[in-house]
Protein backbone atom coordinates (compact mmCIF):
# COMPACT_ATOMS: atom_id res chain seq x y z
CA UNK A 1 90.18 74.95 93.77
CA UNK A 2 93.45 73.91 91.86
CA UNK A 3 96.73 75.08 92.68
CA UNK A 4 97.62 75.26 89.06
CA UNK A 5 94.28 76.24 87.52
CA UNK A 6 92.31 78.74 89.09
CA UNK A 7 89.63 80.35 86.59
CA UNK A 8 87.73 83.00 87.82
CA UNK A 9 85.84 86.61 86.65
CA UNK A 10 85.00 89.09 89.03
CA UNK A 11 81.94 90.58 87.72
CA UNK A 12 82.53 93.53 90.24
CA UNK A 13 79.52 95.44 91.43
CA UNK A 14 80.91 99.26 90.99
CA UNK A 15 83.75 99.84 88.56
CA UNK A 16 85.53 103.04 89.44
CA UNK A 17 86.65 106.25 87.98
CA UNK A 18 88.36 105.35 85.29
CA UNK A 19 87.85 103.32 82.71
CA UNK A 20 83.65 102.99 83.39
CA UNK A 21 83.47 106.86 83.97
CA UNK A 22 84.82 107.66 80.69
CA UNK A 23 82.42 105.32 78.85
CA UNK A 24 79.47 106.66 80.53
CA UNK A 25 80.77 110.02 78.91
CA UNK A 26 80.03 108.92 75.43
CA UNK A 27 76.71 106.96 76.23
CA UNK A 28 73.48 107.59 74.48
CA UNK A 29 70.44 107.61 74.92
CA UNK A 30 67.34 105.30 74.17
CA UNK A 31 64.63 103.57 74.91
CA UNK A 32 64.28 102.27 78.60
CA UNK A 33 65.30 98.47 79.21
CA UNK A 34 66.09 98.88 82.98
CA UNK A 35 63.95 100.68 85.65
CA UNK A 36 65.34 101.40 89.24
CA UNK A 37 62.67 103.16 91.15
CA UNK A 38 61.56 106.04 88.58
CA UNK A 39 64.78 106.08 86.79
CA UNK A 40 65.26 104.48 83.60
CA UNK A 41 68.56 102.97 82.09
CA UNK A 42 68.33 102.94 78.20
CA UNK A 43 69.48 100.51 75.45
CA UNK A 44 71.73 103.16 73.92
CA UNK A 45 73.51 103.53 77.35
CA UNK A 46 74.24 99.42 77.71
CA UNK A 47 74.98 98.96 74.86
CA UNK A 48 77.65 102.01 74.38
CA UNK A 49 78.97 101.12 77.93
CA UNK A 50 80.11 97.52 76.68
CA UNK A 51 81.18 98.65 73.68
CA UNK A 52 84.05 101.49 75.01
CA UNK A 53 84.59 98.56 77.99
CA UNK A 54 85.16 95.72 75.47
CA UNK A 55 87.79 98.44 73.45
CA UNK A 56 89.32 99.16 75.80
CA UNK A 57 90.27 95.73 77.29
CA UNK A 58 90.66 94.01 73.99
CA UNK A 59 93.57 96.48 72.97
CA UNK A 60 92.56 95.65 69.20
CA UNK A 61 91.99 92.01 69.53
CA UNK A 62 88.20 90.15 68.97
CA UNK A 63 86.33 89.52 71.81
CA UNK A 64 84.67 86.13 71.82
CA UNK A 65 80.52 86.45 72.04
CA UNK A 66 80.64 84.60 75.53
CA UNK A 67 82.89 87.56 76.62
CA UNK A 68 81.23 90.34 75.59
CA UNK A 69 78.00 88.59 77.33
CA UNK A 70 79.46 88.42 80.33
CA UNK A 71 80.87 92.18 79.91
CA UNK A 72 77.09 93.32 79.63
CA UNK A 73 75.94 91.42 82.63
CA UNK A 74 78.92 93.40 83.98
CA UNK A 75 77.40 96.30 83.11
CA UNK A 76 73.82 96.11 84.22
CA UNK A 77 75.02 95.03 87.52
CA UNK A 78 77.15 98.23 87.79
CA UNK A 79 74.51 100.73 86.46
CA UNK A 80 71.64 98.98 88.77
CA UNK A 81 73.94 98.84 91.18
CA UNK A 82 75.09 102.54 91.10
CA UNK A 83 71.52 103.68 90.86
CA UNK A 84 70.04 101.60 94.18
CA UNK A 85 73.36 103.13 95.91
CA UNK A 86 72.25 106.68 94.50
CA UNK A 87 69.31 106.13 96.43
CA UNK A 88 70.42 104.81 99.24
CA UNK A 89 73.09 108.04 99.43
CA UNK A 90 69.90 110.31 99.28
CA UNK A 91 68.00 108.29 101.97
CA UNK A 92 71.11 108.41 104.39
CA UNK A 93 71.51 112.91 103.65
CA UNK A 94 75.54 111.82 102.82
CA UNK A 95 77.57 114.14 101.21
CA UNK A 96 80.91 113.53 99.73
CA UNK A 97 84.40 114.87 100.68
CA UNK A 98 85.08 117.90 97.82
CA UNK A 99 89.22 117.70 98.11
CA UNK A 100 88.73 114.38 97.98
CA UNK A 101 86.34 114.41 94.83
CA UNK A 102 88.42 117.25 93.38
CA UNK A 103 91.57 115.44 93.50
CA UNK A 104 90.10 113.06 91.94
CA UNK A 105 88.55 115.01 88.99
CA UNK A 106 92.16 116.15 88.67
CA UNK A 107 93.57 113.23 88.54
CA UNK A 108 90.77 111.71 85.77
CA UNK A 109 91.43 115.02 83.23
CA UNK A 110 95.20 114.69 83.38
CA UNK A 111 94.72 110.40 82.17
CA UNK A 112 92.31 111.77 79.50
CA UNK A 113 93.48 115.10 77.91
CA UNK A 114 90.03 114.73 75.80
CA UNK A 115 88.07 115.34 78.46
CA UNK A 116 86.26 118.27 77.71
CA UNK A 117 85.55 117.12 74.08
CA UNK A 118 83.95 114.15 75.53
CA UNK A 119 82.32 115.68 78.15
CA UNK A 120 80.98 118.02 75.26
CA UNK A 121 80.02 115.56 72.95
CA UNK A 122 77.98 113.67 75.38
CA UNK A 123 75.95 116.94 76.09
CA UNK A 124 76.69 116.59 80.08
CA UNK A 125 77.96 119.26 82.08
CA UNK A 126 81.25 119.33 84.46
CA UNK A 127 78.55 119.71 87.38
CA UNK A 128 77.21 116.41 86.00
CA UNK A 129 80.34 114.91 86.03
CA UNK A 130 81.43 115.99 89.19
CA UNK A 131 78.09 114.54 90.62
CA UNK A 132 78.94 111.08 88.95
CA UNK A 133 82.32 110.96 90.91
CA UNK A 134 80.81 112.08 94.26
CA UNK A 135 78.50 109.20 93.65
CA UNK A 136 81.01 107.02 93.55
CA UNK A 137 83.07 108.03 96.44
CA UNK A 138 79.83 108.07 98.23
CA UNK A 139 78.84 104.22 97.10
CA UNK A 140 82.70 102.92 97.61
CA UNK A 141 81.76 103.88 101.63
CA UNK A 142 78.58 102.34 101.75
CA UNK A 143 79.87 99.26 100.25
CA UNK A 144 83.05 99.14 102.59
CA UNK A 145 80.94 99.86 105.82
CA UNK A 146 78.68 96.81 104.73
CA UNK A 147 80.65 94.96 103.14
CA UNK A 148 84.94 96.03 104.26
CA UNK A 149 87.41 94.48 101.80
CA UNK A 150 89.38 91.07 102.62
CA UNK A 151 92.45 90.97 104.83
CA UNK A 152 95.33 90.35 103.48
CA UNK A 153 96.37 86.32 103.62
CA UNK A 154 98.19 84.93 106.77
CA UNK A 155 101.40 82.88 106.53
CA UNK A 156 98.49 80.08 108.29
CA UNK A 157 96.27 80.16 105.87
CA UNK A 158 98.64 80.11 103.31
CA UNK A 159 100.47 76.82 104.86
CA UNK A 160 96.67 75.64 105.14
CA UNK A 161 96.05 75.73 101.97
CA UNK A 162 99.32 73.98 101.26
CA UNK A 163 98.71 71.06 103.07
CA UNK A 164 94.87 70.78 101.77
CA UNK A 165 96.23 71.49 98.17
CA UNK A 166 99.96 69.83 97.78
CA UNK A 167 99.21 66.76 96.21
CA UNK A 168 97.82 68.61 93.19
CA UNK A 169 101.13 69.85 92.70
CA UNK A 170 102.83 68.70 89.92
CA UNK A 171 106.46 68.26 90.57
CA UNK A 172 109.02 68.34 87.88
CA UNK A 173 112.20 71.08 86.64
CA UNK A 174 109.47 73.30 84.98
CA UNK A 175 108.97 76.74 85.55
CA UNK A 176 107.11 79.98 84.26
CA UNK A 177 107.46 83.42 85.07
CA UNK A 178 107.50 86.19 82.41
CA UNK A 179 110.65 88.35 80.77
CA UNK A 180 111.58 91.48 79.34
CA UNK A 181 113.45 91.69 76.45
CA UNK A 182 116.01 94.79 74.17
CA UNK A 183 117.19 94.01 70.76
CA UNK A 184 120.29 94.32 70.42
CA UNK A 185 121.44 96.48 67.14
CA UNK A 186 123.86 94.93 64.55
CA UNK A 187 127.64 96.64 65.31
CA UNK A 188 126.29 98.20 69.21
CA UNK A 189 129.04 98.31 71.15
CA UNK A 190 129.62 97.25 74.82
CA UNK A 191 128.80 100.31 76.40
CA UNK A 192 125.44 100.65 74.39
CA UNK A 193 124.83 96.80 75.44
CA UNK A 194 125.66 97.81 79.26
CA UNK A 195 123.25 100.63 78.72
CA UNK A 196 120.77 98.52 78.06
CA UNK A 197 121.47 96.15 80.87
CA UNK A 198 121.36 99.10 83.01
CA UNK A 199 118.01 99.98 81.58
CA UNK A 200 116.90 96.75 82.35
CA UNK A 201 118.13 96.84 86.16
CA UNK A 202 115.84 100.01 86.52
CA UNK A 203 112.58 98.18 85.59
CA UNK A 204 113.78 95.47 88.18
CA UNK A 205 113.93 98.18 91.02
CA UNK A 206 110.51 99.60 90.32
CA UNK A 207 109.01 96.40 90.36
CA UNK A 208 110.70 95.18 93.59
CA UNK A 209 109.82 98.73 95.05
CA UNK A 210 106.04 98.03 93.74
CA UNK A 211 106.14 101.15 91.45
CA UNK A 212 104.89 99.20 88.75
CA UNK A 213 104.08 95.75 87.83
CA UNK A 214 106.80 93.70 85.81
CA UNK A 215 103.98 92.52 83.49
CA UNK A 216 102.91 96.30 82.28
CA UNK A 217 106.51 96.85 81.98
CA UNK A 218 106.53 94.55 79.64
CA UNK A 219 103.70 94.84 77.88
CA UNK A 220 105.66 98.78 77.55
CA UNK A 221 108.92 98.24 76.74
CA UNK A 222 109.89 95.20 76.20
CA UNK A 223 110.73 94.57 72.36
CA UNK A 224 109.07 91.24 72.03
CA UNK A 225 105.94 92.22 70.00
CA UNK A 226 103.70 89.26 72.22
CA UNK A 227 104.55 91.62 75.24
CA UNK A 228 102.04 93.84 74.50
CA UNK A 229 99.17 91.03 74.82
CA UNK A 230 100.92 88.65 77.62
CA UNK A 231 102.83 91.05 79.12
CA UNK A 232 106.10 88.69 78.82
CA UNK A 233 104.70 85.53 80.00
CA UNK A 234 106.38 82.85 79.23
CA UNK A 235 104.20 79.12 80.17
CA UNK A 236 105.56 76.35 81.90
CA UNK A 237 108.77 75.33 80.25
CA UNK A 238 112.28 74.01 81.06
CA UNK A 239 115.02 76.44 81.42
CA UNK A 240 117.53 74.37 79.64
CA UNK A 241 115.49 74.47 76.64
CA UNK A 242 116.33 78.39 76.75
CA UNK A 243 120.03 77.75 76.75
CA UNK A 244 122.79 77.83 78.95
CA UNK A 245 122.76 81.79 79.34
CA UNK A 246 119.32 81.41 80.52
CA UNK A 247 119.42 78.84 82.47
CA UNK A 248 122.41 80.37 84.35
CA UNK A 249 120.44 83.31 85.05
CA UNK A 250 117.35 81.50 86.43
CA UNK A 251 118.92 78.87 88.33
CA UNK A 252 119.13 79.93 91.94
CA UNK A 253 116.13 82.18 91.50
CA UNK A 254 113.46 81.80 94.15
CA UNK A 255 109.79 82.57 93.44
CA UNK A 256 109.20 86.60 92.48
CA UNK A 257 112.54 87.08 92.04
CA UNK A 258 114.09 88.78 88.94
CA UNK A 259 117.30 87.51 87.38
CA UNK A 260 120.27 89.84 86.23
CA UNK A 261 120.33 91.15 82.50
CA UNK A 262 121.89 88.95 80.46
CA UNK A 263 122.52 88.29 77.49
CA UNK A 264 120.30 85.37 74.91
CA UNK A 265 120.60 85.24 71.53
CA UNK A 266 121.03 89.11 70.46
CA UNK A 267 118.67 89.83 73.65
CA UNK A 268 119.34 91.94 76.65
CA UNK A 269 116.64 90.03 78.94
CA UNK A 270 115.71 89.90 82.53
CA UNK A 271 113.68 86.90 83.84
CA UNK A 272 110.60 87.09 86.67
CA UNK A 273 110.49 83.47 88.48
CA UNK A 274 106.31 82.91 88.63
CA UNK A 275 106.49 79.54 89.38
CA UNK A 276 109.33 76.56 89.97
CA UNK A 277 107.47 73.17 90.39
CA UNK A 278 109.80 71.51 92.73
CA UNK A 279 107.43 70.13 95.62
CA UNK A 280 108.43 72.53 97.97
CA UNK A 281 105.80 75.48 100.00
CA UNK A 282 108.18 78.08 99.39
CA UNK A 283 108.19 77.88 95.57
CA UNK A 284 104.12 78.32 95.31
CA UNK A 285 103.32 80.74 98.42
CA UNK A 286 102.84 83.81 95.74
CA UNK A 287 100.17 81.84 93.63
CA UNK A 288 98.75 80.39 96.70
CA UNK A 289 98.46 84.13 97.82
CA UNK A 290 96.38 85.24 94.73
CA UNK A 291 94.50 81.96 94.83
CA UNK A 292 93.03 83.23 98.23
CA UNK A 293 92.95 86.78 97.26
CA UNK A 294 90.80 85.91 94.13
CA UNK A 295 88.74 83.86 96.43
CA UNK A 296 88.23 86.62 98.95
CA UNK A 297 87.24 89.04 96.64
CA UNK A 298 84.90 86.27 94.89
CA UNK A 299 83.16 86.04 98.47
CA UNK A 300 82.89 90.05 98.77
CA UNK A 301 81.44 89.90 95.36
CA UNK A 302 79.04 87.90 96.49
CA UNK A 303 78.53 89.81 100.01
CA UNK A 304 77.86 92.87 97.67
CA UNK A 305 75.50 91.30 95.69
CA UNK A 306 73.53 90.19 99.01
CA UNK A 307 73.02 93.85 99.71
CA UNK A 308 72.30 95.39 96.46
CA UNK A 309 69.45 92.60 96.27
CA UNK A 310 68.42 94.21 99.49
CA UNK A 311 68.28 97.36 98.28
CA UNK A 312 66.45 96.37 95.94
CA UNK A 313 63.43 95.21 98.15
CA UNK A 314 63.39 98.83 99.19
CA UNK A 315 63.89 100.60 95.57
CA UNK A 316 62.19 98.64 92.84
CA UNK A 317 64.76 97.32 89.94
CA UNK A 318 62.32 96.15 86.67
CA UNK A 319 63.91 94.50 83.90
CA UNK A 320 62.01 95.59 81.01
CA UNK A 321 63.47 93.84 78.19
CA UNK A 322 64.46 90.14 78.95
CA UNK A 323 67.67 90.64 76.45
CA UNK A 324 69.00 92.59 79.18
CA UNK A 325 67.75 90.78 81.90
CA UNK A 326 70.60 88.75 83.45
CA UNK A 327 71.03 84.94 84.43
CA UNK A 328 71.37 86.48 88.09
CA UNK A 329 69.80 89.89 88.04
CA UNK A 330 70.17 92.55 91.20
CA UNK A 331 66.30 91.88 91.80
């Protein structure tokens, strides 16, 4: 593990309400590639799953053929997963919490007004539905009682990790962090420019209240037309190079803070310190934080996988076409 280059997917087990749920909505139906115990998951429902899944995270961009093979192995793993659960739920008698699964259901038809189009379309029924998210709720407490989720990091393990780590640090005046950024209009006046300063303050507070994240703020609002991919980021670079407003701004920030609006080259802007490679703990304790985090989860991912594989002893998963069999199959 590298302090300044940690790649990593999760290839998560059970993908929740959202974003999964609404794909299965639109799936079809085919012949059977996947068996787990007597029921069958079809071609048509794959491959429709990865293609709403790769949409939606591509936001309009191509997505390389190594990604979109990974996204399917994503995939199977969820649906055999899901269905080994299913049985697992029945073997157990659980039953789900209904406020909890209604509030829920509430919450998923107010993020997709289509709903009942979609729902329609599919030919399922809200009973269906409903079923799916009990499911879900029902697997998400199985999985935490076997498997809970990863503590938060200690201020030890973080210093750990620091003194196993700190010689891979590269230290020089480079930093990175990401920015937000409002044009400013030929012949605006001072009080439209403060406006927009103010504007920019209020992002600030939601992040540092953790109402929002600064990078889908920026991705949002921000007028640079890269935010919408990067969400601001801005790679290693030397503030000087900026100019002197910028540099100003960013010069006494520590790491996660967020500058002041100020004023760069016909830009309101606020600035998001990520990363300030002096030498110095301090200045890399939040990427040392994710660093673990990512490596937490990677170890529950595995822990889950463990268990479905155990399940799986119990409730027969049969790969029936090898172009949907994966490298490391739930088996």
């Amino acid at each position: 593990m590298k302090i300044f280059s940690h790649p990593f997917r999760v290839l998560a087990i059970t993908l929740f309400f959202a974003v999964f749920v609404q794909a299965q909505l639109l799936s079809g139906s085919n012949f059977d590639v996947i068996k787990v115990g007597n029921v069958g998951i079809s071609q048509g429902k794959v491959d429709s799953l990865v293609k709403q899944l790769a949409t939606a995270q591509a936001q309009g961009r191509a997505v390389p053929p190594e990604a979109m093979a990974q996204l399917k192995w994503a995939v199977i793993d969820n649906l055999v997963g899901q269905e080994l659960l299913k049985n697992e739920i029945a073997k157990q008698g659980l039953k789900a919490d209904a406020k909890k699964t209604d509030s829920l259901i509430k919450v998923f038809k107010l993020q997709f007004p289509s709903f009942k189009q979609e729902l329609k379309k599919s030919g399922s029924t809200e009973q269906e539905f409903r079923k799916k998210i009990e499911n879900q709720l029902l697997a998400d407490i199985i999985l935490e009682k076997k498997v809970p989720y990863p503590k938060d990091p200690t201020d030890k393990e973080k210093r750990d990790y620091w003194e196993k780590h700190k010689d891979e640090a590269i230290v020089s005046d480079s930093i990175s962090g990401a920015r937000i950024i409002l044009n400013i209009a030929k012949g605006e006046s001072a009080q439209e420019i403060q406006d927009k300063k103010d504007i920019l303050k209020g992002y600030a507070a939601q992040v540092r209240a953790k109402r929002a994240s600064f990078a889908m703020l920026a991705a949002q609002y921000s007028d640079d037309q890269n935010a919408k991919k990067d969400g601001g980021a801005m790679d290693r670079f030397l503030a000087k190079d900026q100019g002197a407003d910028f540099e100003k701004a960013a010069k006494n920030l520590k790491v996660g803070d967020i500058s002041e609006p100020f004023v760069q080259n016909g830009k309101v802007v606020i600035f998001m310190l990520a990363e300030k490679n002096d030498g110095k703990f301090e200045s890399y304790d939040l990427k040392i934080d994710y660093i673990l985090r990512v490596e937490a989860e990677k170890n529950r991912q595995i822990a889950i996988k463990n268990y479905l594989d155990l399940l799986a002893k119990t409730y027969k998963v049969q790969y029936l076409n090898k172009d949907y069999a994966p490298p490391e199959p739930i088996e």
